[in-house]
PDB file of N, CA and C in Angstrom:
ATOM      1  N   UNK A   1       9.653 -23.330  12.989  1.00  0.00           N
ATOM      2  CA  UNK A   1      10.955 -22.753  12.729  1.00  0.00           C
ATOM      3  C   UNK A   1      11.897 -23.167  13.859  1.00  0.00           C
ATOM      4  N   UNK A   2      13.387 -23.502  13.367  1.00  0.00           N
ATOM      5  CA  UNK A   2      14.313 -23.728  14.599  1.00  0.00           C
ATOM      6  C   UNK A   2      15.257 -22.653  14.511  1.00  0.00           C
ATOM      7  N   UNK A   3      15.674 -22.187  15.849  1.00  0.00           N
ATOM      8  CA  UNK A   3      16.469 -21.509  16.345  1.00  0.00           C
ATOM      9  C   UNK A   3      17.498 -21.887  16.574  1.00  0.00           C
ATOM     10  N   UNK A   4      18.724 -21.990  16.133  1.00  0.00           N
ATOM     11  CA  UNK A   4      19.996 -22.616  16.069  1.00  0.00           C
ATOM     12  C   UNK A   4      21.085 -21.898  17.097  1.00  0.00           C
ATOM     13  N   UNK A   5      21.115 -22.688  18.281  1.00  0.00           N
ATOM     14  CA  UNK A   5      22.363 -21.953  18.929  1.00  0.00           C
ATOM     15  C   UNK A   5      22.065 -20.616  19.757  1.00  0.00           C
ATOM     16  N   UNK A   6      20.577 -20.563  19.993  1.00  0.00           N
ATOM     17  CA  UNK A   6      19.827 -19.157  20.457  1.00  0.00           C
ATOM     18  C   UNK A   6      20.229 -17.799  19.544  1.00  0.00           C
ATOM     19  N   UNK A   7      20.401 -18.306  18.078  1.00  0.00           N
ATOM     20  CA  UNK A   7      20.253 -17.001  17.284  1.00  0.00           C
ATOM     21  C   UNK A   7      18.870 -16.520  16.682  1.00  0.00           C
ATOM     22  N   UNK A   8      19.137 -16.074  16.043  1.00  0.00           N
ATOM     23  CA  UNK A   8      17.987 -15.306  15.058  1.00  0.00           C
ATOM     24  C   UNK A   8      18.184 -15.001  13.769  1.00  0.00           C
ATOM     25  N   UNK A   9      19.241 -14.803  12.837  1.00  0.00           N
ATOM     26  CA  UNK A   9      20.388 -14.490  11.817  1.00  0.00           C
ATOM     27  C   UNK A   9      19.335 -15.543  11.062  1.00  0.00           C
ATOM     28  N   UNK A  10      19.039 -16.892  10.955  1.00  0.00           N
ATOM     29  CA  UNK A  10      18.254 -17.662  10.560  1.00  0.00           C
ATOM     30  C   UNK A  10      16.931 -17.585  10.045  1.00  0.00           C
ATOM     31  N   UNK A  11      16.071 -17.033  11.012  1.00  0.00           N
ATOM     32  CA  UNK A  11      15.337 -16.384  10.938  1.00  0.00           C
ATOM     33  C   UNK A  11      14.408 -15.493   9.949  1.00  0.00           C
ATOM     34  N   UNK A  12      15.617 -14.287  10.268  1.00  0.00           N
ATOM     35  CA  UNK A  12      15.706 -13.248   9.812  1.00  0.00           C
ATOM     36  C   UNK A  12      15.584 -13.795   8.055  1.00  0.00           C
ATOM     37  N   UNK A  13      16.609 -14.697   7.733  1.00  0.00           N
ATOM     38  CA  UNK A  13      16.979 -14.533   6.528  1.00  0.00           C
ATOM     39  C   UNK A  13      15.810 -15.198   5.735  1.00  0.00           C
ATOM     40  N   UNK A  14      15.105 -16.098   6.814  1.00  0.00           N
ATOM     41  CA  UNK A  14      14.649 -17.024   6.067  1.00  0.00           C
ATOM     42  C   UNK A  14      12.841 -15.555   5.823  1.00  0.00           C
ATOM     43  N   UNK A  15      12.564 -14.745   6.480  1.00  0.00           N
ATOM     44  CA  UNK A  15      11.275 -14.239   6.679  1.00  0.00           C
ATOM     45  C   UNK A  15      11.749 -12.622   5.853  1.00  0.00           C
ATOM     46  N   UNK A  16      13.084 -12.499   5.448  1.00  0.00           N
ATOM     47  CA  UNK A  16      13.518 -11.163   4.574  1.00  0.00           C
ATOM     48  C   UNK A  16      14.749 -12.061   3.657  1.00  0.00           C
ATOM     49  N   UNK A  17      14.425 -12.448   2.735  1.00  0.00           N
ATOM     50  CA  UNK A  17      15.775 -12.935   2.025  1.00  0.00           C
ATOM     51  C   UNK A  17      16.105 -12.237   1.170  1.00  0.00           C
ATOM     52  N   UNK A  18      15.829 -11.287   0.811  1.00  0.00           N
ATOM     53  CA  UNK A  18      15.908 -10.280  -0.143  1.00  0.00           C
ATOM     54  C   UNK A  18      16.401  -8.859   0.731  1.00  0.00           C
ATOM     55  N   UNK A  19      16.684  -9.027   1.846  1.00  0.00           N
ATOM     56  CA  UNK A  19      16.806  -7.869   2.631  1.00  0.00           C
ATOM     57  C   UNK A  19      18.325  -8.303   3.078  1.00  0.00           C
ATOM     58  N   UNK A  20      19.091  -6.949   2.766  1.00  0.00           N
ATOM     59  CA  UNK A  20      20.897  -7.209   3.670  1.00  0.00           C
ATOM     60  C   UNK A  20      20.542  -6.309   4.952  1.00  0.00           C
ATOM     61  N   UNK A  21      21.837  -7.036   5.535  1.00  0.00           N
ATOM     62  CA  UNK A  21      21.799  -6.759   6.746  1.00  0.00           C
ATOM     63  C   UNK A  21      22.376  -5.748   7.225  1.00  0.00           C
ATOM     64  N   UNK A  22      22.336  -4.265   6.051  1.00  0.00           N
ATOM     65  CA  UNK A  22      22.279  -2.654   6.274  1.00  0.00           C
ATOM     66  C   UNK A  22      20.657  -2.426   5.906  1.00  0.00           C
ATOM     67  N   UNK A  23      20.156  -2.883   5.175  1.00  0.00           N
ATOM     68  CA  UNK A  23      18.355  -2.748   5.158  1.00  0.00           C
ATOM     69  C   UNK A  23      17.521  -3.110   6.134  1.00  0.00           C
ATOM     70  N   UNK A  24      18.128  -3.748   6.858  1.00  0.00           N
ATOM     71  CA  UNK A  24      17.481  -4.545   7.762  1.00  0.00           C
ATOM     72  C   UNK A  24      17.732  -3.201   9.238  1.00  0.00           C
ATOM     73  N   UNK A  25      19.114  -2.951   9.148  1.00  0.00           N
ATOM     74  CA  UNK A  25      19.313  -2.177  10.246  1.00  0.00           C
ATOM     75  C   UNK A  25      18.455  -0.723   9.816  1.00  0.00           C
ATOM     76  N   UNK A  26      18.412  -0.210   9.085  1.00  0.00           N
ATOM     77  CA  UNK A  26      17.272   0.411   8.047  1.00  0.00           C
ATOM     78  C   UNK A  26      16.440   0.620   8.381  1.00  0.00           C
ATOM     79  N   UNK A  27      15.685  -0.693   8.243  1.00  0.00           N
ATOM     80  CA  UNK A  27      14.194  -0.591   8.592  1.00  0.00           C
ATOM     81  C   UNK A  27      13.761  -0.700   9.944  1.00  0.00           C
ATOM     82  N   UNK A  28      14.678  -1.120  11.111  1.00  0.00           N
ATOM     83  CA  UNK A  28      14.916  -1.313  12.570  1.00  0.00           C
ATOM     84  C   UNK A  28      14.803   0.399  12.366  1.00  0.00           C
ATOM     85  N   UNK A  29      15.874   0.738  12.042  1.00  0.00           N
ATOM     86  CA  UNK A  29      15.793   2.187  13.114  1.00  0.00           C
ATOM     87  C   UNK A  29      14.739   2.969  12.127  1.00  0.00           C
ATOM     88  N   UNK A  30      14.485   3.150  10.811  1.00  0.00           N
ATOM     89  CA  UNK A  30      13.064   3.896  11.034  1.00  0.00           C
ATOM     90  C   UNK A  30      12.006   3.362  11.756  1.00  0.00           C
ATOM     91  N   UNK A  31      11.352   2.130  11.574  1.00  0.00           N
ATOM     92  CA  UNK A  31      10.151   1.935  12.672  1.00  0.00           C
ATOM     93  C   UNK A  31      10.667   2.255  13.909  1.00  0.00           C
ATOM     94  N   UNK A  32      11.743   2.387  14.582  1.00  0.00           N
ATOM     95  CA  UNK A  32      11.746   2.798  15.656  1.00  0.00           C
ATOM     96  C   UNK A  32      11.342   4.671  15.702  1.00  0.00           C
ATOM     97  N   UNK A  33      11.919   5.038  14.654  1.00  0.00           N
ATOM     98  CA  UNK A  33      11.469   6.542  14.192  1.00  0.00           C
ATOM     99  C   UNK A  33      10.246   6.961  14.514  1.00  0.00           C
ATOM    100  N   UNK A  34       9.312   5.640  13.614  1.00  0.00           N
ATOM    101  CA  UNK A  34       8.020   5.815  13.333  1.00  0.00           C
ATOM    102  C   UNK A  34       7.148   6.008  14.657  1.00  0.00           C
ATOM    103  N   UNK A  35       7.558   4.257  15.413  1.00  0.00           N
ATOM    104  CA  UNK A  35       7.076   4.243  16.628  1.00  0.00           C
ATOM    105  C   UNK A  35       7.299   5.479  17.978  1.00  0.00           C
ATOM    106  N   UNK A  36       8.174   6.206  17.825  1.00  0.00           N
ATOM    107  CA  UNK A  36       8.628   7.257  18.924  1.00  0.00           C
ATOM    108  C   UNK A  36       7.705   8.130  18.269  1.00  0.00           C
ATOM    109  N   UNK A  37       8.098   8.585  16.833  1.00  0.00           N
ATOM    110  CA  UNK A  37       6.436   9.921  17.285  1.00  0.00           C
ATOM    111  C   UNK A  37       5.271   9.584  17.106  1.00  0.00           C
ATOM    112  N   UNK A  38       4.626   8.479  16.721  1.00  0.00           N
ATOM    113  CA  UNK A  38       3.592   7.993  16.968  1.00  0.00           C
ATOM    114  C   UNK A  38       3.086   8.306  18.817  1.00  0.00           C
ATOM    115  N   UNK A  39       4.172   7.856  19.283  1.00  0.00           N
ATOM    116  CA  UNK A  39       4.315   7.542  21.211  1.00  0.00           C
ATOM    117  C   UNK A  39       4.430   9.395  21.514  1.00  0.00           C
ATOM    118  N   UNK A  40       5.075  10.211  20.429  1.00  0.00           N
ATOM    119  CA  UNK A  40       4.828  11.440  20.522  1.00  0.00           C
ATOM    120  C   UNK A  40       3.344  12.124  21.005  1.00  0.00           C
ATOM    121  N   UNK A  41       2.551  12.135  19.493  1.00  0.00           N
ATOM    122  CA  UNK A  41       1.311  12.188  19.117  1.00  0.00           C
ATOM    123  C   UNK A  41       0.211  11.624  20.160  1.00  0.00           C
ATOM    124  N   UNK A  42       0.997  10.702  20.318  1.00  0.00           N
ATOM    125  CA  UNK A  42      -0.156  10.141  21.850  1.00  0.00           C
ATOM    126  C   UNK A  42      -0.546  11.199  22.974  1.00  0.00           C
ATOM    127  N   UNK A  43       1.266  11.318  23.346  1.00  0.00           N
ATOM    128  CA  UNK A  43       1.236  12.167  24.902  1.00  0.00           C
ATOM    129  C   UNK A  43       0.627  13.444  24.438  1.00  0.00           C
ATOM    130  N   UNK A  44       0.843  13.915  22.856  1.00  0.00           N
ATOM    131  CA  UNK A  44       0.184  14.753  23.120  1.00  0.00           C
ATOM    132  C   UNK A  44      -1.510  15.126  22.594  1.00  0.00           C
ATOM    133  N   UNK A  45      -2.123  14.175  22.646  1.00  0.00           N
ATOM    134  CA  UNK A  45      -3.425  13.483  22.098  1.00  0.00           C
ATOM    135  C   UNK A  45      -4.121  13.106  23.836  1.00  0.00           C
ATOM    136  N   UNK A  46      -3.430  12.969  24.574  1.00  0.00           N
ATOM    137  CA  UNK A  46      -3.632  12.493  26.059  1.00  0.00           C
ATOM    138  C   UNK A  46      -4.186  13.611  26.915  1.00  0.00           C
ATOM    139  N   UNK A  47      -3.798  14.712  26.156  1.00  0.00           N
ATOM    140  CA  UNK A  47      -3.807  16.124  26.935  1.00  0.00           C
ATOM    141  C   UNK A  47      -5.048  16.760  26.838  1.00  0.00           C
ATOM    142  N   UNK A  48      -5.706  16.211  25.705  1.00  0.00           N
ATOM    143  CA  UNK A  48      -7.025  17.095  25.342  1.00  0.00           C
ATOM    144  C   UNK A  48      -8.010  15.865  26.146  1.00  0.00           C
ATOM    145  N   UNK A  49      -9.474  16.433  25.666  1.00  0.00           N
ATOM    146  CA  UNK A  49     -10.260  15.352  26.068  1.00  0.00           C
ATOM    147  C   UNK A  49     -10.980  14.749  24.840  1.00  0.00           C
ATOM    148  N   UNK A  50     -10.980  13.433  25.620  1.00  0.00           N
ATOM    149  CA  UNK A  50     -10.696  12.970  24.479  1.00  0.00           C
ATOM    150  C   UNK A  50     -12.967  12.074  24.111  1.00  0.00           C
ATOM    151  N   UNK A  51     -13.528  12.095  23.342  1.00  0.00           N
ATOM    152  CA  UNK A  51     -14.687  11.604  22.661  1.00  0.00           C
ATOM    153  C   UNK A  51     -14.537   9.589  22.883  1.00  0.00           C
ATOM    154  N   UNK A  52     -14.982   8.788  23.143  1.00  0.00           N
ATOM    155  CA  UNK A  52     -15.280   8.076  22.830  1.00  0.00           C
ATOM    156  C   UNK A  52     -14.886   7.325  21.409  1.00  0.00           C
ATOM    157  N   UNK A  53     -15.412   7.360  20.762  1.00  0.00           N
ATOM    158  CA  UNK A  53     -14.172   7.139  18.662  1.00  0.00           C
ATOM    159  C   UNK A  53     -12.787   7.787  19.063  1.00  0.00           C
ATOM    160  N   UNK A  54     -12.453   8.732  19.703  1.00  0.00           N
ATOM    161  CA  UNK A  54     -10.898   8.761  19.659  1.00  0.00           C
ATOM    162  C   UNK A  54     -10.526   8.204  20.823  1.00  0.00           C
ATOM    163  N   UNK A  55     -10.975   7.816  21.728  1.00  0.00           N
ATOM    164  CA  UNK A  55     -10.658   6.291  22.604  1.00  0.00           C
ATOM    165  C   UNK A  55     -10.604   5.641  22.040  1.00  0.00           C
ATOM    166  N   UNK A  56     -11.285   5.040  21.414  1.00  0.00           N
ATOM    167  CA  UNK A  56     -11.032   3.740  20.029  1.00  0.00           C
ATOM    168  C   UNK A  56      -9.974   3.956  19.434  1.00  0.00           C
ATOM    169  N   UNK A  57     -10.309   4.757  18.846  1.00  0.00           N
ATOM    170  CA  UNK A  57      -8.303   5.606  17.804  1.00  0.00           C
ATOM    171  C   UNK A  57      -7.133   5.315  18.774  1.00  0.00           C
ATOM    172  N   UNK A  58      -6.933   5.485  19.926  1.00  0.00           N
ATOM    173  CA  UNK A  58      -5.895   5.254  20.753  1.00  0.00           C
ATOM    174  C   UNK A  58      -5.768   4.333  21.018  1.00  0.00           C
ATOM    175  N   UNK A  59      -6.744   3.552  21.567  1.00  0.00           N
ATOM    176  CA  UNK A  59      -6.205   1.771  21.682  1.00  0.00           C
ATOM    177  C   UNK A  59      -6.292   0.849  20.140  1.00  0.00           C
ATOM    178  N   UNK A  60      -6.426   1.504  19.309  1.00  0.00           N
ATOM    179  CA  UNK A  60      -6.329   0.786  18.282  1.00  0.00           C
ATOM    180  C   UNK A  60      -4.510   1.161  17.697  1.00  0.00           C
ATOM    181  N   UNK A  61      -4.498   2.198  17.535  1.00  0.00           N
ATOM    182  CA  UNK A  61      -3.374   2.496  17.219  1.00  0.00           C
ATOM    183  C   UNK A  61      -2.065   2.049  18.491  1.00  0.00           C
ATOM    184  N   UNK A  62      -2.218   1.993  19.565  1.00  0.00           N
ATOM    185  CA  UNK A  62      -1.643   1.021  20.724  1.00  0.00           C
ATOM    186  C   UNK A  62      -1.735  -0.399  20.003  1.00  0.00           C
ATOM    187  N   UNK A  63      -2.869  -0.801  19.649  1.00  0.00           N
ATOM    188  CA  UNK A  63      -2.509  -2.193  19.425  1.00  0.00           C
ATOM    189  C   UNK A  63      -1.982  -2.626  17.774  1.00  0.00           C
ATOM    190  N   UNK A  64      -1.540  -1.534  17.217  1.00  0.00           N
ATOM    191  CA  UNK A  64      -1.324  -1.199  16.006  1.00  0.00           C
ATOM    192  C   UNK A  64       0.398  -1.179  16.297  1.00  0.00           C
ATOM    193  N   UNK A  65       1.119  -0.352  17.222  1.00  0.00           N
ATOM    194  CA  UNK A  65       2.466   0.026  17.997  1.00  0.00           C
ATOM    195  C   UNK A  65       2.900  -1.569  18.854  1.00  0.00           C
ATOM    196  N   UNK A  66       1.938  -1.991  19.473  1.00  0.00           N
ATOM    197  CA  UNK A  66       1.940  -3.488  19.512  1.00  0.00           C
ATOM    198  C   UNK A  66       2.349  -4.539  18.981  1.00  0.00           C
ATOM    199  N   UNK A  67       1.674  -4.921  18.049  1.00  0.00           N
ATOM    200  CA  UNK A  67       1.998  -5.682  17.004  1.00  0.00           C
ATOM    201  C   UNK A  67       3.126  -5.547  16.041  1.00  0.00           C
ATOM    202  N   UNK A  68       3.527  -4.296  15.590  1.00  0.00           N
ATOM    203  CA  UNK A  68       4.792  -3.931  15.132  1.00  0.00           C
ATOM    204  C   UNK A  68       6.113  -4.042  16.209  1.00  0.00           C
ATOM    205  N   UNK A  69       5.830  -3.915  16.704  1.00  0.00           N
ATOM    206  CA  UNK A  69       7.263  -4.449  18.162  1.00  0.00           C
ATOM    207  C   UNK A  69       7.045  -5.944  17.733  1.00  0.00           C
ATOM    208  N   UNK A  70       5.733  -6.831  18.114  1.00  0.00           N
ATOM    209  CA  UNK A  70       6.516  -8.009  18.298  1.00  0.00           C
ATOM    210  C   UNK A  70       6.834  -8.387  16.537  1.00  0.00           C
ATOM    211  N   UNK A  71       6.315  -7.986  15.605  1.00  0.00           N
ATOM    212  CA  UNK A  71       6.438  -8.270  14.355  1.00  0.00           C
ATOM    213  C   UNK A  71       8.344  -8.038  13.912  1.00  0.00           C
ATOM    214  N   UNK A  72       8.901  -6.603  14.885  1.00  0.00           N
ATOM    215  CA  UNK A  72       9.971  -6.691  14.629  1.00  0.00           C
ATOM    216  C   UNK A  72      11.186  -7.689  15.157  1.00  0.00           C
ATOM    217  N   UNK A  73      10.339  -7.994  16.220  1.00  0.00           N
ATOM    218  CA  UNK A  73      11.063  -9.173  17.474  1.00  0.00           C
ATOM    219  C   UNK A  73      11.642  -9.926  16.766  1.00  0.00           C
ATOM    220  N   UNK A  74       9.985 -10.623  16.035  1.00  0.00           N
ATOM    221  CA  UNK A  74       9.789 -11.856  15.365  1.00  0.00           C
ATOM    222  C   UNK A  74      10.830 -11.906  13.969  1.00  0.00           C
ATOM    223  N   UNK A  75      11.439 -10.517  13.429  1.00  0.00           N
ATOM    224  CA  UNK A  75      12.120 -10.271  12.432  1.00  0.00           C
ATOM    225  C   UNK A  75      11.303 -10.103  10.859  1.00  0.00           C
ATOM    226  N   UNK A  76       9.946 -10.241  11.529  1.00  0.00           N
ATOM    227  CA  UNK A  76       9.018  -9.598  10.344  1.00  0.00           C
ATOM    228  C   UNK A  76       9.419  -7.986   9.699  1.00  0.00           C
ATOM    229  N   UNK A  77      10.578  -7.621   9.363  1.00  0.00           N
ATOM    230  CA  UNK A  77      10.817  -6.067   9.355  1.00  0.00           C
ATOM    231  C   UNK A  77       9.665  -5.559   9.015  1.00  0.00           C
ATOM    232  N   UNK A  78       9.330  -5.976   7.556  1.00  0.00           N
ATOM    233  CA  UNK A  78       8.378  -5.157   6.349  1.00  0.00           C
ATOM    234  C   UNK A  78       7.247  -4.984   7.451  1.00  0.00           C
ATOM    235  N   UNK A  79       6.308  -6.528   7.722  1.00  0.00           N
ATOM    236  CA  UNK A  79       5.191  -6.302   8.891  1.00  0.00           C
ATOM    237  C   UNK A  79       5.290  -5.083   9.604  1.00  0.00           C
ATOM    238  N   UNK A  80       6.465  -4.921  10.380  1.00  0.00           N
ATOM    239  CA  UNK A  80       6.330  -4.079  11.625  1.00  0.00           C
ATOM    240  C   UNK A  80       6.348  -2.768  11.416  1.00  0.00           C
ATOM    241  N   UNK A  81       6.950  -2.590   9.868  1.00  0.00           N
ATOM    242  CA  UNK A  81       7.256  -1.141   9.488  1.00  0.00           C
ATOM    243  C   UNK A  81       5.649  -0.788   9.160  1.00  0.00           C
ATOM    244  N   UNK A  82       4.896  -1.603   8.396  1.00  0.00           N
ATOM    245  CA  UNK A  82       3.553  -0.939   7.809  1.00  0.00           C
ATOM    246  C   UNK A  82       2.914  -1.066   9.262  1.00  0.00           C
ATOM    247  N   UNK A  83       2.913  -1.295  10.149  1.00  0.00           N
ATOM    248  CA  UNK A  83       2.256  -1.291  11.390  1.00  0.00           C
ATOM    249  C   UNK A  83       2.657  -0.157  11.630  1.00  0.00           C
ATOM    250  N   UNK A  84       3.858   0.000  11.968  1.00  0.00           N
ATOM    251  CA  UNK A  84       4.071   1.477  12.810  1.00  0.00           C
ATOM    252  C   UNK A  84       4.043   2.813  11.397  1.00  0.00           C
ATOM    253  N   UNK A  85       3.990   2.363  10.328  1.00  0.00           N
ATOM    254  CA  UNK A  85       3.292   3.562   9.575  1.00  0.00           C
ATOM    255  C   UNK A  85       1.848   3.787  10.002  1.00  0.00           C
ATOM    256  N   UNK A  86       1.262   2.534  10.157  1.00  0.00           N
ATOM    257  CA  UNK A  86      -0.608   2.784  10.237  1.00  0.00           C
ATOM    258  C   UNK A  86      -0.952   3.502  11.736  1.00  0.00           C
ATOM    259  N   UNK A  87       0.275   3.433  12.649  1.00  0.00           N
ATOM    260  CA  UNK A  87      -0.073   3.480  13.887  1.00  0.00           C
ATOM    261  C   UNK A  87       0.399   5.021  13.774  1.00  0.00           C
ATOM    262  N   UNK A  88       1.375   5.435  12.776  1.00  0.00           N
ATOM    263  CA  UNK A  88       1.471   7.106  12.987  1.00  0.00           C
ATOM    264  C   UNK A  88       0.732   7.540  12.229  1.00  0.00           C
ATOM    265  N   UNK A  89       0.265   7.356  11.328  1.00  0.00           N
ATOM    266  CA  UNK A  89      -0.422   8.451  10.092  1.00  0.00           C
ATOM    267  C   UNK A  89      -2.283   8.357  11.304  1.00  0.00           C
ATOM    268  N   UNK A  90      -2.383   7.520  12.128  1.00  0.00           N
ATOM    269  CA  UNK A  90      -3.793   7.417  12.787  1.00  0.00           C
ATOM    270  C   UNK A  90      -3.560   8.428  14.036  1.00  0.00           C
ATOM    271  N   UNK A  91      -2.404   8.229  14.269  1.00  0.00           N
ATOM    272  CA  UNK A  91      -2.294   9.522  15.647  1.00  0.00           C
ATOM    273  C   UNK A  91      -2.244  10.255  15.007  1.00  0.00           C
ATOM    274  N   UNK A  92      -1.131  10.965  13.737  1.00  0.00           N
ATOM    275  CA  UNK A  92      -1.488  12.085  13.397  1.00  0.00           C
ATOM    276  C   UNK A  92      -2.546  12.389  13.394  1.00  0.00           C
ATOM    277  N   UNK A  93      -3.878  11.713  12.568  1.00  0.00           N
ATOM    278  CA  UNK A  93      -5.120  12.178  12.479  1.00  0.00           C
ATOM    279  C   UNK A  93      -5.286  12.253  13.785  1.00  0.00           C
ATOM    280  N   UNK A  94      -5.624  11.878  15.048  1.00  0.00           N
ATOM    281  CA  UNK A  94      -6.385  11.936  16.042  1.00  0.00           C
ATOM    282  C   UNK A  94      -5.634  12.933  16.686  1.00  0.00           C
ATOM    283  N   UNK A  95      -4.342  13.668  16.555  1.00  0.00           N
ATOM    284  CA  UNK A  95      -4.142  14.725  16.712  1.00  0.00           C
ATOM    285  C   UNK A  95      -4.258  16.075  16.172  1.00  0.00           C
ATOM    286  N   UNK A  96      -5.060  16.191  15.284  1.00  0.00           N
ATOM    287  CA  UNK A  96      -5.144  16.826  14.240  1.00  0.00           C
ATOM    288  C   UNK A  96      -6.266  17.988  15.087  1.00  0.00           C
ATOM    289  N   UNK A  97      -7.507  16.576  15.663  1.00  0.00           N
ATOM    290  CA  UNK A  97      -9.011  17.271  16.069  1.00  0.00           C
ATOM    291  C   UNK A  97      -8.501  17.897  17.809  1.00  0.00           C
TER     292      UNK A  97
END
C-alpha cells in the first residue's frame, strides 16, 4: 500500500469503502468506549487475587486491547472494533469471579 503525501484518507477508503467518514468517526469513538472499560474491568480485576487461567484471561485480553489499537491505527475500523468487543465481554467475565 502507498501513502500519498503522509496521509491515510487512502487507506482508510481503500480497507472500509463502504464506510463514510461519520461511521468511521463512529466506530473510532465506540472502540475507544469499548477499550476504556475493558481498561476499567482490568483495574478492577487487578485488585482481587488473581488464579493462574485468569492470568491468562488478562494477558490475553491485553493482547486482544492490543491488536485493536494497532488494527485501528492501521484503519482496520471493523477489525479493531470486534477486538475490543472480545477484549470487553472477557474482562467482564473475569470480573464477574
Amino acid at each position: 500500500m502507498i501513502v500519498r503525501n503522509g496521509g491515510t484518507e487512502e487507506a482508510l477508503s481503500q480497507l472500509a469503502p463502504d464506510m463514510s467518514s461519520e461511521e468511521a468517526s463512529h466506530a473510532r469513538e465506540t472502540t475507544t468506549q469499548l477499550l476504556s472499560a475493558t481498561e476499567s474491568n482490568l483495574q478492577h480485576a487487578s485488585s482481587f487475587t488473581l488464579n493462574q487461567d485468569q492470568q491468562a484471561m488478562m494477558e490475553q485480553i491485553r493482547t486482544f486491547m492490543g491488536q485493536s489499537n494497532a488494527a485501528v491505527k492501521a484503519g482496520d475500523l471493523q477489525r479493531g472494533h470486534n477486538l475490543a468487543l472480545k477484549a470487553l465481554l472477557l474482562s467482564n467475565d473475569l470480573v464477574k469471579h
